[in-house]
C-alpha atoms as a PDB file:
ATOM      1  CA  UNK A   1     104.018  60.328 246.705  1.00  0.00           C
ATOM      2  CA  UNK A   2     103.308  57.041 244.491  1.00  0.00           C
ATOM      3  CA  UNK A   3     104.552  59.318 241.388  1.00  0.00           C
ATOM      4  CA  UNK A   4     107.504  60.411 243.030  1.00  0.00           C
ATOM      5  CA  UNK A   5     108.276  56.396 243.770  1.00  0.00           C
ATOM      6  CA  UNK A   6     107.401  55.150 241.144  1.00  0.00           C
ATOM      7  CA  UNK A   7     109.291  57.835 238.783  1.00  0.00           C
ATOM      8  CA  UNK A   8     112.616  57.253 240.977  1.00  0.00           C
ATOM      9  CA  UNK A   9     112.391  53.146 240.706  1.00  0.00           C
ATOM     10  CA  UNK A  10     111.556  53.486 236.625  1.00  0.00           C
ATOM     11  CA  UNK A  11     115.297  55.753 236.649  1.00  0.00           C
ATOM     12  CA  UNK A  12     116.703  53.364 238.565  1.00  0.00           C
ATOM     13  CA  UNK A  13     115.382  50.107 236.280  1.00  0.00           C
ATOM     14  CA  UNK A  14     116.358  52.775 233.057  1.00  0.00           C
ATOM     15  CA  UNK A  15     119.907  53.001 234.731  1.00  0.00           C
ATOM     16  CA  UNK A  16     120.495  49.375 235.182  1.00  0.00           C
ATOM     17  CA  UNK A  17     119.134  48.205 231.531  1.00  0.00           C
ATOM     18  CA  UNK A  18     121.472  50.835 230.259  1.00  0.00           C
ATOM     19  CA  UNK A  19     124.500  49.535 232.365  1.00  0.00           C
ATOM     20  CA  UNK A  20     124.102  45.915 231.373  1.00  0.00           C
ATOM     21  CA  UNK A  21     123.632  46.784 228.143  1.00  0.00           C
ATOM     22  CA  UNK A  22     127.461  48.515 228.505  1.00  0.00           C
ATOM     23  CA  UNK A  23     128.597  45.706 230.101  1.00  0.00           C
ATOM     24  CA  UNK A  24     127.197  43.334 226.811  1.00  0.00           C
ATOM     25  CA  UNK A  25     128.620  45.721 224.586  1.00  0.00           C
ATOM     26  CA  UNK A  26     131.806  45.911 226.184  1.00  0.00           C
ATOM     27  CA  UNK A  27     132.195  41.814 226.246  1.00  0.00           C
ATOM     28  CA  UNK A  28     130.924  42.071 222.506  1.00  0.00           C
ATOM     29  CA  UNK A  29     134.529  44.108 221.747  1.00  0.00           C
ATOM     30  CA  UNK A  30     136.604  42.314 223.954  1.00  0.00           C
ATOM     31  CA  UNK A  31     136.015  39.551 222.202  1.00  0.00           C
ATOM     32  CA  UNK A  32     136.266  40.946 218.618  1.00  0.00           C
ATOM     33  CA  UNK A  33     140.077  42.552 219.417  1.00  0.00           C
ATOM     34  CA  UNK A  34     140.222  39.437 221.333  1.00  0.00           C
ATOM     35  CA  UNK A  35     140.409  36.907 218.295  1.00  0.00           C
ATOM     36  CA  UNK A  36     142.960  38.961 216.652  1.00  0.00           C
ATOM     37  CA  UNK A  37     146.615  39.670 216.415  1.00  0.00           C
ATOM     38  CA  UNK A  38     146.422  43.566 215.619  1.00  0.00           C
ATOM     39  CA  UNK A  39     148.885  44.878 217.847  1.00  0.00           C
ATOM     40  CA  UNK A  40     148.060  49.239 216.802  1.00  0.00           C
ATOM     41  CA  UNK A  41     144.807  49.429 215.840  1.00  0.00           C
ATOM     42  CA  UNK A  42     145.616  52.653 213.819  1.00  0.00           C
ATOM     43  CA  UNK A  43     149.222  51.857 213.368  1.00  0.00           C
ATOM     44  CA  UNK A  44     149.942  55.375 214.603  1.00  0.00           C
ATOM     45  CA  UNK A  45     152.589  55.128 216.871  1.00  0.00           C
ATOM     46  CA  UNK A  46     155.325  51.976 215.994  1.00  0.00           C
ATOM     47  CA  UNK A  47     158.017  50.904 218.742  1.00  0.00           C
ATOM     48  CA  UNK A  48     160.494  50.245 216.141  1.00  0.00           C
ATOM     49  CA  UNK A  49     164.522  49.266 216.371  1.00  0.00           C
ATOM     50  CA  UNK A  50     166.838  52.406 215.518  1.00  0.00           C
ATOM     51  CA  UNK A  51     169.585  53.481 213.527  1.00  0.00           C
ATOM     52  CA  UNK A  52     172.113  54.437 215.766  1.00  0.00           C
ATOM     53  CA  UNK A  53     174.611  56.149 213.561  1.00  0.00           C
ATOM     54  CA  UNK A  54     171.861  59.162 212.940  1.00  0.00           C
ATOM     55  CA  UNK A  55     172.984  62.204 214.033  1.00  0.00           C
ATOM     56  CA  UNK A  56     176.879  61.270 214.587  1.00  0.00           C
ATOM     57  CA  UNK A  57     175.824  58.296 216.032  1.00  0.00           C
ATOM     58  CA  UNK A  58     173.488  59.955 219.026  1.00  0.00           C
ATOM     59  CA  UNK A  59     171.058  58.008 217.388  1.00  0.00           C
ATOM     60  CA  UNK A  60     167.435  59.725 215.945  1.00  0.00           C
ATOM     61  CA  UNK A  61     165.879  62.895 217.731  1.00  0.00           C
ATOM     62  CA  UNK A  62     162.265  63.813 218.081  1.00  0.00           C
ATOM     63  CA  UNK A  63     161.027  64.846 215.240  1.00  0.00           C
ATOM     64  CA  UNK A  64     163.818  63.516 212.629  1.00  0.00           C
ATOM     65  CA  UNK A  65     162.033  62.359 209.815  1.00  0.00           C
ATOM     66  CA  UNK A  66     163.094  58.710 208.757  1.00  0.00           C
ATOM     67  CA  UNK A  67     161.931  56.083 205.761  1.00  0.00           C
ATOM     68  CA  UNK A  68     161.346  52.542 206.654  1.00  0.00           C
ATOM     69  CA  UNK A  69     162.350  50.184 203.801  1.00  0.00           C
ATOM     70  CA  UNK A  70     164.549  50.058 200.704  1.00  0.00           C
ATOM     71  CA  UNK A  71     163.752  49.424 197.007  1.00  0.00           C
ATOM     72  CA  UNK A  72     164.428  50.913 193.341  1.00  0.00           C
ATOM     73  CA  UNK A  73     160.893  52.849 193.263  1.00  0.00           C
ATOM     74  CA  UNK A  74     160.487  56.332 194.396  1.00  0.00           C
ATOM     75  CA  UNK A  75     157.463  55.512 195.967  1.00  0.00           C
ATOM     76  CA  UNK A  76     159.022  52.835 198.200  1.00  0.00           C
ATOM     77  CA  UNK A  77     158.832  52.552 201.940  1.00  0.00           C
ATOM     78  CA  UNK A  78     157.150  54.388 204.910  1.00  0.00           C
ATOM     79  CA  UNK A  79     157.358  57.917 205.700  1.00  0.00           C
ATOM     80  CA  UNK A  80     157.875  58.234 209.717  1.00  0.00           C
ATOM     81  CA  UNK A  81     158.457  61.072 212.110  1.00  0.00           C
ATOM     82  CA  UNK A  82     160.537  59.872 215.183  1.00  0.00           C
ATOM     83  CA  UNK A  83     158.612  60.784 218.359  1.00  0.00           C
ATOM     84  CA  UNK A  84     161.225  60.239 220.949  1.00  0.00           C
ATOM     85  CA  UNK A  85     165.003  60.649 221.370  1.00  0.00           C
ATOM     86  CA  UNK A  86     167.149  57.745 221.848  1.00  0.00           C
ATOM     87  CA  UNK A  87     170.550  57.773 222.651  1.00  0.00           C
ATOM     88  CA  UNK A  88     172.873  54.781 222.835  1.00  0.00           C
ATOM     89  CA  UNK A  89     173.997  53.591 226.049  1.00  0.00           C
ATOM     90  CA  UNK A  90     177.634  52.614 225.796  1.00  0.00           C
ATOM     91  CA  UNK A  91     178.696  49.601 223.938  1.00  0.00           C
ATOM     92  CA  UNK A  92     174.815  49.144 222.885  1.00  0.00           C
ATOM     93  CA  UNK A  93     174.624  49.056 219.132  1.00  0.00           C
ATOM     94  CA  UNK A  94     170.767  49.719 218.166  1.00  0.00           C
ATOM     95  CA  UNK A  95     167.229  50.728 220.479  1.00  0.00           C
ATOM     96  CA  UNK A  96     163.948  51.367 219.763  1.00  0.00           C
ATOM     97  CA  UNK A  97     162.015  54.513 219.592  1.00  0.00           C
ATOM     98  CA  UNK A  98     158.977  55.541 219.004  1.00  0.00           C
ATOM     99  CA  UNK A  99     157.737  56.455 215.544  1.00  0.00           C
ATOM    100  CA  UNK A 100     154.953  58.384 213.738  1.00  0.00           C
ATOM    101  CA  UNK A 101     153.748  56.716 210.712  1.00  0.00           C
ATOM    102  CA  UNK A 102     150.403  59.107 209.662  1.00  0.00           C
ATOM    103  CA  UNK A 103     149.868  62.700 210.852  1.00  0.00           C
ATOM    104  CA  UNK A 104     150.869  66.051 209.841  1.00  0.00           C
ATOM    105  CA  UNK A 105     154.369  67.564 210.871  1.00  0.00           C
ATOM    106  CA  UNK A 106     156.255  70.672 211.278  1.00  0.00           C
ATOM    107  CA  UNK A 107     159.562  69.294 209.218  1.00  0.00           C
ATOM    108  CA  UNK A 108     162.378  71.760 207.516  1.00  0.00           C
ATOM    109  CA  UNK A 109     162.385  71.508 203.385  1.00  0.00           C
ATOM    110  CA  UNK A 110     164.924  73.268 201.118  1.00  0.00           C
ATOM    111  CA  UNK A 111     162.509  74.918 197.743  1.00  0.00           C
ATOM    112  CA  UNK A 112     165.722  73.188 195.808  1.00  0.00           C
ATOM    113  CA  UNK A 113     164.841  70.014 192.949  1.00  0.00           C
ATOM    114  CA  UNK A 114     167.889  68.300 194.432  1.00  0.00           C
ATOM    115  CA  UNK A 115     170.998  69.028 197.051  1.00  0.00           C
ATOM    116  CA  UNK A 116     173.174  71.141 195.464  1.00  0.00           C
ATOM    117  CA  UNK A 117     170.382  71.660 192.516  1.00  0.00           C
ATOM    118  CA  UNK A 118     168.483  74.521 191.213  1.00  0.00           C
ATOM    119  CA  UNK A 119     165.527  76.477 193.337  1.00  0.00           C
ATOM    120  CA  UNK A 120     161.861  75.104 193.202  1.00  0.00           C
ATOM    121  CA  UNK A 121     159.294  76.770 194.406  1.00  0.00           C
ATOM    122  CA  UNK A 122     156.532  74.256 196.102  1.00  0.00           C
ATOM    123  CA  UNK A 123     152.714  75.004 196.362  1.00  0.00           C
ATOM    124  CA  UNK A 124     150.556  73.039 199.205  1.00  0.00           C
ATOM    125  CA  UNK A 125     149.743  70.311 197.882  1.00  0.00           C
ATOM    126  CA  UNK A 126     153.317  69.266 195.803  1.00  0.00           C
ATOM    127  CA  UNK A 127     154.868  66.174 196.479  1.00  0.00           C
ATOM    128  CA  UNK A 128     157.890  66.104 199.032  1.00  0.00           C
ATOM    129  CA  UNK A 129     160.728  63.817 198.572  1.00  0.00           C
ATOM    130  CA  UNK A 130     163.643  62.642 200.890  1.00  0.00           C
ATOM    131  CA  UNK A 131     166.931  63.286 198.979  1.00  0.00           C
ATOM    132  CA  UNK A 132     170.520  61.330 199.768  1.00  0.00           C
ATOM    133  CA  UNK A 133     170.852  60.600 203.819  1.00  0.00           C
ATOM    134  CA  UNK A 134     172.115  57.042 204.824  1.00  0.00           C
ATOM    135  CA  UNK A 135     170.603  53.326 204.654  1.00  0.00           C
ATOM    136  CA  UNK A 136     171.037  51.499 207.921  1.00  0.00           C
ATOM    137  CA  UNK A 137     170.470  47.697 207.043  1.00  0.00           C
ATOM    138  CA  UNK A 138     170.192  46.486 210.581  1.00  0.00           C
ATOM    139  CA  UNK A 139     166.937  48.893 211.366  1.00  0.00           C
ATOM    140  CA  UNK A 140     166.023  48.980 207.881  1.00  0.00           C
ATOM    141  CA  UNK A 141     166.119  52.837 207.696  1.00  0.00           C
ATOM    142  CA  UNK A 142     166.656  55.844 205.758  1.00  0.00           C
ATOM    143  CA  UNK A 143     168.050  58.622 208.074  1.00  0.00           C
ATOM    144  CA  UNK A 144     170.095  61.512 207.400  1.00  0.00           C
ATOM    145  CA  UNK A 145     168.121  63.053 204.082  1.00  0.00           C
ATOM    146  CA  UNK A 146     167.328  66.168 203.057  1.00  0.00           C
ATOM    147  CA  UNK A 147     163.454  67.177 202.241  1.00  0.00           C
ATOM    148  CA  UNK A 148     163.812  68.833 198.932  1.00  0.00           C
ATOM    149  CA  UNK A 149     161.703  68.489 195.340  1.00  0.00           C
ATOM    150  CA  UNK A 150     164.418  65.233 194.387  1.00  0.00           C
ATOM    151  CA  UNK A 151     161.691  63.321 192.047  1.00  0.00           C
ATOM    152  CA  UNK A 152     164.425  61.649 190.050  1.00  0.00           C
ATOM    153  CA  UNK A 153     166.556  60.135 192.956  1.00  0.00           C
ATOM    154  CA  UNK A 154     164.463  60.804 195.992  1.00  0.00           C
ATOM    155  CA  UNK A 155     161.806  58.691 197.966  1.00  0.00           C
ATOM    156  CA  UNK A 156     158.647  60.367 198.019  1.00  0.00           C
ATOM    157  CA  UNK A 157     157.701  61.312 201.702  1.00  0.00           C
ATOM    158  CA  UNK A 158     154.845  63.131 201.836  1.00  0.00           C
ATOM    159  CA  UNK A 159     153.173  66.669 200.592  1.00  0.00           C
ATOM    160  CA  UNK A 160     153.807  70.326 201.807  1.00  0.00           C
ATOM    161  CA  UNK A 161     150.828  72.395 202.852  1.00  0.00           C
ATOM    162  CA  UNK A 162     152.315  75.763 202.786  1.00  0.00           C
ATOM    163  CA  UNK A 163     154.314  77.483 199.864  1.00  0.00           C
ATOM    164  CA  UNK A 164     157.797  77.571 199.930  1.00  0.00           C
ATOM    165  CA  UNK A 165     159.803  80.006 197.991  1.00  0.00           C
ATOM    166  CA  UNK A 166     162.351  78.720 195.256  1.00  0.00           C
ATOM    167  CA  UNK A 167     165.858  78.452 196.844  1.00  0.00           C
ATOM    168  CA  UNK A 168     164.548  78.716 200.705  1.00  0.00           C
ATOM    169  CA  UNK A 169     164.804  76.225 203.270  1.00  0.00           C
ATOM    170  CA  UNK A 170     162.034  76.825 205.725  1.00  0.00           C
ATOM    171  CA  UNK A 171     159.276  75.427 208.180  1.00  0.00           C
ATOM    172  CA  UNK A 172     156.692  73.883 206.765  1.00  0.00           C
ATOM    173  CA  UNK A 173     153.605  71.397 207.421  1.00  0.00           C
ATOM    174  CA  UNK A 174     154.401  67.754 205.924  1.00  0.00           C
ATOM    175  CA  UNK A 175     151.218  65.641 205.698  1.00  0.00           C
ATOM    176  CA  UNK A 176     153.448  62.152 205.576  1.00  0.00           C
ATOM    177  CA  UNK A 177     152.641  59.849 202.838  1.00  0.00           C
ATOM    178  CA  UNK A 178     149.511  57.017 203.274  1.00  0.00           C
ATOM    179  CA  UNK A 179     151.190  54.679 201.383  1.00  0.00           C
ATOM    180  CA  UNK A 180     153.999  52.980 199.907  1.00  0.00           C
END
């Protein structure tokens, strides 16, 4: 009976070390994040303003791919995948939606080295560029492009993982790019 008692009270005393040590720990990280201004710890997911003109002026749809940022290099900007529709309520000019910026996506590329150009075929691992689409200055994004094999006059957005076949416009995983 004195084993039985004393086994239950050293579970209990093991359960309540363990729980303020939690509780310590816990503190410890609150007050790390605390003393920061990190807003996305991963930066996964960005709340970011909207071109509106996209799509006719609907505004983006899930899973339209978009480039944040403009510049002269085909490396410039961020690749994003827009994770939620927005549509302009009347005599609104811009919104936010919700935006991708790392990950893997199902996104539609043309096996063409330009629109309008020659067929490419693409093997995982090639480099994926956006090619034309339209520059909205208020948001700050690219919208509207085609994914293609553009390295001349394209921004690079990421790389396939599955083959495509020269001159088809298919399906494909996108791993976005890391970095600008």
């Amino acid at each position: 009976m004195l084993t039985a008692a004393f086994s239950f009270l050293m579970i209990v005393l093991l359960f309540a070390v363990a729980l303020a040590w939690m509780i310590v720990i816990s503190k410890r990280a609150t007050r790390l994040w605390a003393s920061t201004n990190q807003t996305d710890i991963q930066g996964m997911n960005l709340n970011l303003l909207s071109p509106v003109g996209a799509n006719s002026g609907i505004g983006p749809l899930s899973n339209d791919p978009i480039v944040l940022g403009r510049g002269t290099s085909p490396s410039f900007g961020m690749a994003l995948v827009c994770q939620s529709s927005y549509t302009p309520p009347t005599g609104v000019a811009s919104g936010f939606c919700s935006y991708a910026a790392w990950g893997v996506f199902n996104l539609t590329v043309q096996g063409k080295s330009s629109i309008g150009g020659g067929g490419l075929a693409f093997f995982p691992g090639d480099t994926v560029y956006a090619d034309g689409g339209t520059y909205d200055p208020l948001s700050g994004m690219l919208y509207g492009f085609t994914l293609n094999g553009n390295s001349t006059g394209g921004v690079k957005f990421g790389v396939t993982l599955d083959p495509i076949l020269s001159g088809a416009t298919t399906i494909v995983r996108v791993r976005l790019k890391t970095s600008a």
